[in-house]
PDB file of N, CA and C in Angstrom:
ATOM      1  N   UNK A   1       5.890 -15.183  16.818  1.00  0.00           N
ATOM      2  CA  UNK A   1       5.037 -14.382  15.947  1.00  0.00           C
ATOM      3  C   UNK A   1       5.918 -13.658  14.919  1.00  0.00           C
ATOM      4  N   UNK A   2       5.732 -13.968  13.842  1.00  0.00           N
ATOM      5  CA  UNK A   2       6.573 -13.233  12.840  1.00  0.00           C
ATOM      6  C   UNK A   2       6.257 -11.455  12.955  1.00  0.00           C
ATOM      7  N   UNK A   3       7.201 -10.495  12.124  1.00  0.00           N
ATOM      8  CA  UNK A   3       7.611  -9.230  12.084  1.00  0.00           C
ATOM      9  C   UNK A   3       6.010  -9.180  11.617  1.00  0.00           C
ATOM     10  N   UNK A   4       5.192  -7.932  12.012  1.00  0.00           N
ATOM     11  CA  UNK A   4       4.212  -7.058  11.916  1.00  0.00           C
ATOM     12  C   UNK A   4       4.780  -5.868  10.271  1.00  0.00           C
ATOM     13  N   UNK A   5       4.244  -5.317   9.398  1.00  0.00           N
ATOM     14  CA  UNK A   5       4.429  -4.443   8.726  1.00  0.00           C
ATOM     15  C   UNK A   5       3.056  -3.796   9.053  1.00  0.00           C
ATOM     16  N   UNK A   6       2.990  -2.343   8.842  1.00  0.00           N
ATOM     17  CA  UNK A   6       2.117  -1.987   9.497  1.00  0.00           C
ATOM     18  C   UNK A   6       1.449  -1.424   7.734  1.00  0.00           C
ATOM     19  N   UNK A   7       0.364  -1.086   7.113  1.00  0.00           N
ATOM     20  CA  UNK A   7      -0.537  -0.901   6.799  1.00  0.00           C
ATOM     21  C   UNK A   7       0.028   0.696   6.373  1.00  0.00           C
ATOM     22  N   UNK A   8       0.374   1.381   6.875  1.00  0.00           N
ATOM     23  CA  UNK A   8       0.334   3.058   7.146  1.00  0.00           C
ATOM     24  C   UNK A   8       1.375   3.355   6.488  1.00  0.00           C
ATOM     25  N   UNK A   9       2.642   2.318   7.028  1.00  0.00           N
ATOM     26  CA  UNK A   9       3.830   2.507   5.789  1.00  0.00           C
ATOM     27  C   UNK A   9       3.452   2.022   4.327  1.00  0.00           C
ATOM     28  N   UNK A  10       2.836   1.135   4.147  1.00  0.00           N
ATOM     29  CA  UNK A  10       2.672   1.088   2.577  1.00  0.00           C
ATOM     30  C   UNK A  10       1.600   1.690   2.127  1.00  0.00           C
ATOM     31  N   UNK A  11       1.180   2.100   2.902  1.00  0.00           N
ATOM     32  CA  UNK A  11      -0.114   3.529   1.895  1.00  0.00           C
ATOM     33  C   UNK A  11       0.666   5.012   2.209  1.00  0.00           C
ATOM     34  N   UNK A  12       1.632   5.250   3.110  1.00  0.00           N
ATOM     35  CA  UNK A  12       3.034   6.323   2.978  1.00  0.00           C
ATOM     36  C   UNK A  12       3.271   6.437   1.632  1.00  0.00           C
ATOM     37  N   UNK A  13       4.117   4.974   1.176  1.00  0.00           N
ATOM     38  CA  UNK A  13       5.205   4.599   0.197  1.00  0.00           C
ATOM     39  C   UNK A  13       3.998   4.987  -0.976  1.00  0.00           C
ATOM     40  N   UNK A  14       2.426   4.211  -1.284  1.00  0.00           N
ATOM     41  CA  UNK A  14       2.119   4.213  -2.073  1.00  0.00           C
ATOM     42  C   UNK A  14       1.862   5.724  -2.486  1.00  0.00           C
ATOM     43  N   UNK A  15       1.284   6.745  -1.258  1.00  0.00           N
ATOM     44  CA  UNK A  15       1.315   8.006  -1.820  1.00  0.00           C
ATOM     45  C   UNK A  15       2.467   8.630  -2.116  1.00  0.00           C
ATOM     46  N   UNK A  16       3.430   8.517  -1.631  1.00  0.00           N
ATOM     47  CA  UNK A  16       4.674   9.421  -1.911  1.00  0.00           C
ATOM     48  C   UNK A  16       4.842   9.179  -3.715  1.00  0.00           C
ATOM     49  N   UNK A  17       4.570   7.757  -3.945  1.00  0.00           N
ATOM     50  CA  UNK A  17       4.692   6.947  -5.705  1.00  0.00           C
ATOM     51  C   UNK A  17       3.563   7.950  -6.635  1.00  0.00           C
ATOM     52  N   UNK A  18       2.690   8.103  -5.691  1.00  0.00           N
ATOM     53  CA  UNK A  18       1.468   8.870  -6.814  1.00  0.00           C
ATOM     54  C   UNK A  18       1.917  10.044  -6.686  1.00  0.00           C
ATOM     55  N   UNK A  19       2.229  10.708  -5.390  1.00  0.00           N
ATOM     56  CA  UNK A  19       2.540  12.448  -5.791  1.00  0.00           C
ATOM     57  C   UNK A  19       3.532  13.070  -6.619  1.00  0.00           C
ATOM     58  N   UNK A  20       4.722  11.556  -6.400  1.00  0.00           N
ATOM     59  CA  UNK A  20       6.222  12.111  -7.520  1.00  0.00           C
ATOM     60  C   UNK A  20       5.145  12.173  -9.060  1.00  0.00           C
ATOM     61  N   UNK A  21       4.199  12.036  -9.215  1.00  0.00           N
ATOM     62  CA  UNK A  21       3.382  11.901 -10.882  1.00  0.00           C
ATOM     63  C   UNK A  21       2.780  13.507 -10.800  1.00  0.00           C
ATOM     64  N   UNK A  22       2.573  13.973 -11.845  1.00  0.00           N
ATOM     65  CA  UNK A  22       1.648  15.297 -12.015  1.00  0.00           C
ATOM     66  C   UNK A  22       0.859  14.690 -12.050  1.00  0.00           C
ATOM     67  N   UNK A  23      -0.467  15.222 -11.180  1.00  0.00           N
ATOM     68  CA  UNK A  23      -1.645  15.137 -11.244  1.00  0.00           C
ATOM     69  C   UNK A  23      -2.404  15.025 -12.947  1.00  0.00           C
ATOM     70  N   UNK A  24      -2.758  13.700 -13.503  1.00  0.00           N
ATOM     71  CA  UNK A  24      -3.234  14.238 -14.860  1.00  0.00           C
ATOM     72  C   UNK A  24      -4.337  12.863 -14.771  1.00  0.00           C
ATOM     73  N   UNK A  25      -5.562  13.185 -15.219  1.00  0.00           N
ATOM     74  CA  UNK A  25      -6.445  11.874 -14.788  1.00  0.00           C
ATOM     75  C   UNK A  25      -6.286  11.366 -16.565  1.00  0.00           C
ATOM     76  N   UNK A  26      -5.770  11.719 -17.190  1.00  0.00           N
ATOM     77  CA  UNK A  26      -5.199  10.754 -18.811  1.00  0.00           C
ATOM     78  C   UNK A  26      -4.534  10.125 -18.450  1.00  0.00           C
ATOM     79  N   UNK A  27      -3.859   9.905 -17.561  1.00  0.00           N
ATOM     80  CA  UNK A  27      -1.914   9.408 -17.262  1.00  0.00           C
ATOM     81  C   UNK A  27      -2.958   7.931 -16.709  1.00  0.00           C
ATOM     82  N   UNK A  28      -2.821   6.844 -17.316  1.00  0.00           N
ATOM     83  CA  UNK A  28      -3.031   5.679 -16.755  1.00  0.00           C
ATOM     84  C   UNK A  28      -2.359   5.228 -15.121  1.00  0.00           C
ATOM     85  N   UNK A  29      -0.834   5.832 -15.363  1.00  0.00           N
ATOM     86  CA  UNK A  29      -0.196   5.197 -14.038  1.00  0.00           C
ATOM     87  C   UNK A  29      -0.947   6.354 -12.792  1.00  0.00           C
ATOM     88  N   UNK A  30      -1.025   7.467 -13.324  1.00  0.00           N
ATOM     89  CA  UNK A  30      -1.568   8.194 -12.704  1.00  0.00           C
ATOM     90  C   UNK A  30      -2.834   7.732 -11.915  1.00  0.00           C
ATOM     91  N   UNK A  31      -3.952   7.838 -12.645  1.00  0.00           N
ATOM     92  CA  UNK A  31      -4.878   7.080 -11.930  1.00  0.00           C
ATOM     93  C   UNK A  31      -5.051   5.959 -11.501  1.00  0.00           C
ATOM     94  N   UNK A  32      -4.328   4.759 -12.546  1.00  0.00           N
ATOM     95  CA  UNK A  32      -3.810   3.488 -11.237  1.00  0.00           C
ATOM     96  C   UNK A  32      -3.437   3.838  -9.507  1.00  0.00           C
ATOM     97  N   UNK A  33      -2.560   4.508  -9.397  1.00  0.00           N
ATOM     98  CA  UNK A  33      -2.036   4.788  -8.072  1.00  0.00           C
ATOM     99  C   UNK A  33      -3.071   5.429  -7.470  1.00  0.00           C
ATOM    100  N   UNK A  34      -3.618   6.704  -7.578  1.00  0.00           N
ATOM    101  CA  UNK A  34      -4.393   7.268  -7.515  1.00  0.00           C
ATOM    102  C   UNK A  34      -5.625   6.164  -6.567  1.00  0.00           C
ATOM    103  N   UNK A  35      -5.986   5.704  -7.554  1.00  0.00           N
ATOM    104  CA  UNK A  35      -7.444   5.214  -6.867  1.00  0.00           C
ATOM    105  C   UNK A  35      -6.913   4.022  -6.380  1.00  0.00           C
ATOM    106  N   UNK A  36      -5.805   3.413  -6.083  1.00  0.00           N
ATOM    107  CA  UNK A  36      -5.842   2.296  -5.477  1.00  0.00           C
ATOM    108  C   UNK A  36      -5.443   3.334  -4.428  1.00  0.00           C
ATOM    109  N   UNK A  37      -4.269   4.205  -4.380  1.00  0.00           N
ATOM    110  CA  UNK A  37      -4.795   4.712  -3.005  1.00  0.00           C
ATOM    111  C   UNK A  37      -5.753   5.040  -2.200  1.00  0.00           C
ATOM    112  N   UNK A  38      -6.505   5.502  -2.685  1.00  0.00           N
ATOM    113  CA  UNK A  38      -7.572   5.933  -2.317  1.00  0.00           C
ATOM    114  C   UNK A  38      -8.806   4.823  -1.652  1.00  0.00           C
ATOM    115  N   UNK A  39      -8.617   3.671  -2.277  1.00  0.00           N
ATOM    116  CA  UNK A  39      -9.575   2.990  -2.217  1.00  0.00           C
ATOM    117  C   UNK A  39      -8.891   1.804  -0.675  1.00  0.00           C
ATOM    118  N   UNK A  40      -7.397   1.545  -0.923  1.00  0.00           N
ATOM    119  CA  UNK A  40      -7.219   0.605   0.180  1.00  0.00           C
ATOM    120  C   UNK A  40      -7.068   1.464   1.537  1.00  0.00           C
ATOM    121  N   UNK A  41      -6.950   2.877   1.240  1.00  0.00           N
ATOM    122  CA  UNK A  41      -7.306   4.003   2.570  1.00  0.00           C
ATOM    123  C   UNK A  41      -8.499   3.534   3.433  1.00  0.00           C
ATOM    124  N   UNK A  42      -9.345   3.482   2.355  1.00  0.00           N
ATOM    125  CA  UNK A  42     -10.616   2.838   2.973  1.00  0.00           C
ATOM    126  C   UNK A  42     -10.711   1.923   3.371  1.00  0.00           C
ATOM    127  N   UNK A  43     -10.092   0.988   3.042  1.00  0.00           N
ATOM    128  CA  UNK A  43     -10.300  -0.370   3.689  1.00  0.00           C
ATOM    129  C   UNK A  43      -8.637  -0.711   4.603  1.00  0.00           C
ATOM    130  N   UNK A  44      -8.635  -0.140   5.260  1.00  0.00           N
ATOM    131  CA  UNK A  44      -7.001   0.142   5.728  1.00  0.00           C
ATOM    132  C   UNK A  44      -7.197  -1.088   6.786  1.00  0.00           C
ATOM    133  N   UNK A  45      -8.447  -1.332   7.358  1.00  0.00           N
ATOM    134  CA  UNK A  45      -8.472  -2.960   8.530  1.00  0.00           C
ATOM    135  C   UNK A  45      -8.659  -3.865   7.594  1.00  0.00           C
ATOM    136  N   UNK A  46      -8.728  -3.779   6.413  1.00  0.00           N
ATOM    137  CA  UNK A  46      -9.220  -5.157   5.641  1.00  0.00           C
ATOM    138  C   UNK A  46      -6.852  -5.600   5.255  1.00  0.00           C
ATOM    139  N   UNK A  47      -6.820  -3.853   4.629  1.00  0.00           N
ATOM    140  CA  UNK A  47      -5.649  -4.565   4.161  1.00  0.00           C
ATOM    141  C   UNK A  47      -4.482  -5.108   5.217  1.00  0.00           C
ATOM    142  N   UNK A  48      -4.986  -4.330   6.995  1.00  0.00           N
ATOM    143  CA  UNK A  48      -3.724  -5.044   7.284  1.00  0.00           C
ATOM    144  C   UNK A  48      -3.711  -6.038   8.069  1.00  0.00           C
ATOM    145  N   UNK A  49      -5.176  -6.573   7.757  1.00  0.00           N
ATOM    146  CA  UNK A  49      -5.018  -8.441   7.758  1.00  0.00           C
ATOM    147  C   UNK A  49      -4.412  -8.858   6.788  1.00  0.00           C
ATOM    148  N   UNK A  50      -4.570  -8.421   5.470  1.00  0.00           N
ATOM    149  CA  UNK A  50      -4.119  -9.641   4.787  1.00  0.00           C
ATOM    150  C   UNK A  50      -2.358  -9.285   5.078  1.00  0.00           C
ATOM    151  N   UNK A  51      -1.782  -8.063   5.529  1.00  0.00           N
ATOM    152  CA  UNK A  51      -0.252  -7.887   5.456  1.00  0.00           C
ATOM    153  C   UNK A  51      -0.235  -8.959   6.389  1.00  0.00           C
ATOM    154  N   UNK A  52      -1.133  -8.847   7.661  1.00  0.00           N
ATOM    155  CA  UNK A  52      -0.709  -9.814   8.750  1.00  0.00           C
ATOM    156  C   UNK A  52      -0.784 -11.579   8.516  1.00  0.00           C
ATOM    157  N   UNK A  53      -1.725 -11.881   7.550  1.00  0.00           N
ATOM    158  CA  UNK A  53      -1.766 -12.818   6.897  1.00  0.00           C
ATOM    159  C   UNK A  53      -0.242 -13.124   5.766  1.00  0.00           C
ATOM    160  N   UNK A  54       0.295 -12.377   5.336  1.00  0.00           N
ATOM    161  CA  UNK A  54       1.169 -12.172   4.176  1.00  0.00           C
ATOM    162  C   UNK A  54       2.393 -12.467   4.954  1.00  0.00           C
ATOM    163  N   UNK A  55       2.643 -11.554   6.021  1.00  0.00           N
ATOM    164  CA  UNK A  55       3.865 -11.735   7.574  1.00  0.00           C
ATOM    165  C   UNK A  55       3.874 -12.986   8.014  1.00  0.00           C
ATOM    166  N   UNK A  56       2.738 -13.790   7.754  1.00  0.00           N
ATOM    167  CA  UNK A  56       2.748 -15.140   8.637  1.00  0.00           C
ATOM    168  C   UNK A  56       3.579 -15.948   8.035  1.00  0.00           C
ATOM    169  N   UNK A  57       3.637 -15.498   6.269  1.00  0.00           N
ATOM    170  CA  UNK A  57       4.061 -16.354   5.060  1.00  0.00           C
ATOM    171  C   UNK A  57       5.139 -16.223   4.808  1.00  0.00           C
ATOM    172  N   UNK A  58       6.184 -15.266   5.674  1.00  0.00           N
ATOM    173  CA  UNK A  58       7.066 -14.933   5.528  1.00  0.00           C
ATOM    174  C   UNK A  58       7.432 -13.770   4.543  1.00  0.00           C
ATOM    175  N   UNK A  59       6.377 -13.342   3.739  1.00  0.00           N
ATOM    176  CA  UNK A  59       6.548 -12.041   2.816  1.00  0.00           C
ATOM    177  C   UNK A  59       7.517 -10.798   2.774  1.00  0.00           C
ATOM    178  N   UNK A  60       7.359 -10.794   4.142  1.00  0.00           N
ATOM    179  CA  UNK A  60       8.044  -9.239   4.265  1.00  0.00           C
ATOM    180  C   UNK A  60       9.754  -9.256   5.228  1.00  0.00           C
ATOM    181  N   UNK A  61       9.684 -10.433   5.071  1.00  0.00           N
ATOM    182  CA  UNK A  61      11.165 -10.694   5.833  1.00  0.00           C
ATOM    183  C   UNK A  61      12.271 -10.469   5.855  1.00  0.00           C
ATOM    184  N   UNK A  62      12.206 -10.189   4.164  1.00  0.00           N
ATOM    185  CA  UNK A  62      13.778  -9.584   3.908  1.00  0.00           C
ATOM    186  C   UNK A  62      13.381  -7.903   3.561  1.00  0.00           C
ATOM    187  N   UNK A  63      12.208  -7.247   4.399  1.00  0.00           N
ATOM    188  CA  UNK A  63      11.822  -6.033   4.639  1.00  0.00           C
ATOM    189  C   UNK A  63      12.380  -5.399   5.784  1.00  0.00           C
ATOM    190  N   UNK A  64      12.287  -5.981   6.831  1.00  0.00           N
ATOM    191  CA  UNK A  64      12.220  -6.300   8.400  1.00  0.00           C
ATOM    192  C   UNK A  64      14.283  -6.502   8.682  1.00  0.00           C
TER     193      UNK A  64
END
């Protein structure tokens, strides 16, 4: 069974990316990050099939 990445670390990484930003809802990158955080929070069992799907492919290997 290939290496597992878990879901929790890359919505970590992705918030730590949005908070280094001032809060400004003009700032494009701003709200990019922003609502994709927000939104794959929500779907946090959808996304970590596809990581587990992505792990199968070897994706995250030179992560691991």
């Amino acid at each position: 069974m290939p290496p597992s990445i878990r879901a929790e670390k890359l919505l970590a990484e992705l918030n730590r990316l949005r908070q280094d930003l001032d809060k400004d809802p003009a700032d494009l990158e701003w709200v990019t990050l922003h609502h994709v955080f927000c939104f794959v929070s929500h779907k946090t069992g959808e996304f970590q099939k596809y990581l587990d799907e992505e792990a199968a492919k070897g994706a995250f290997d030179e992560l691991e």
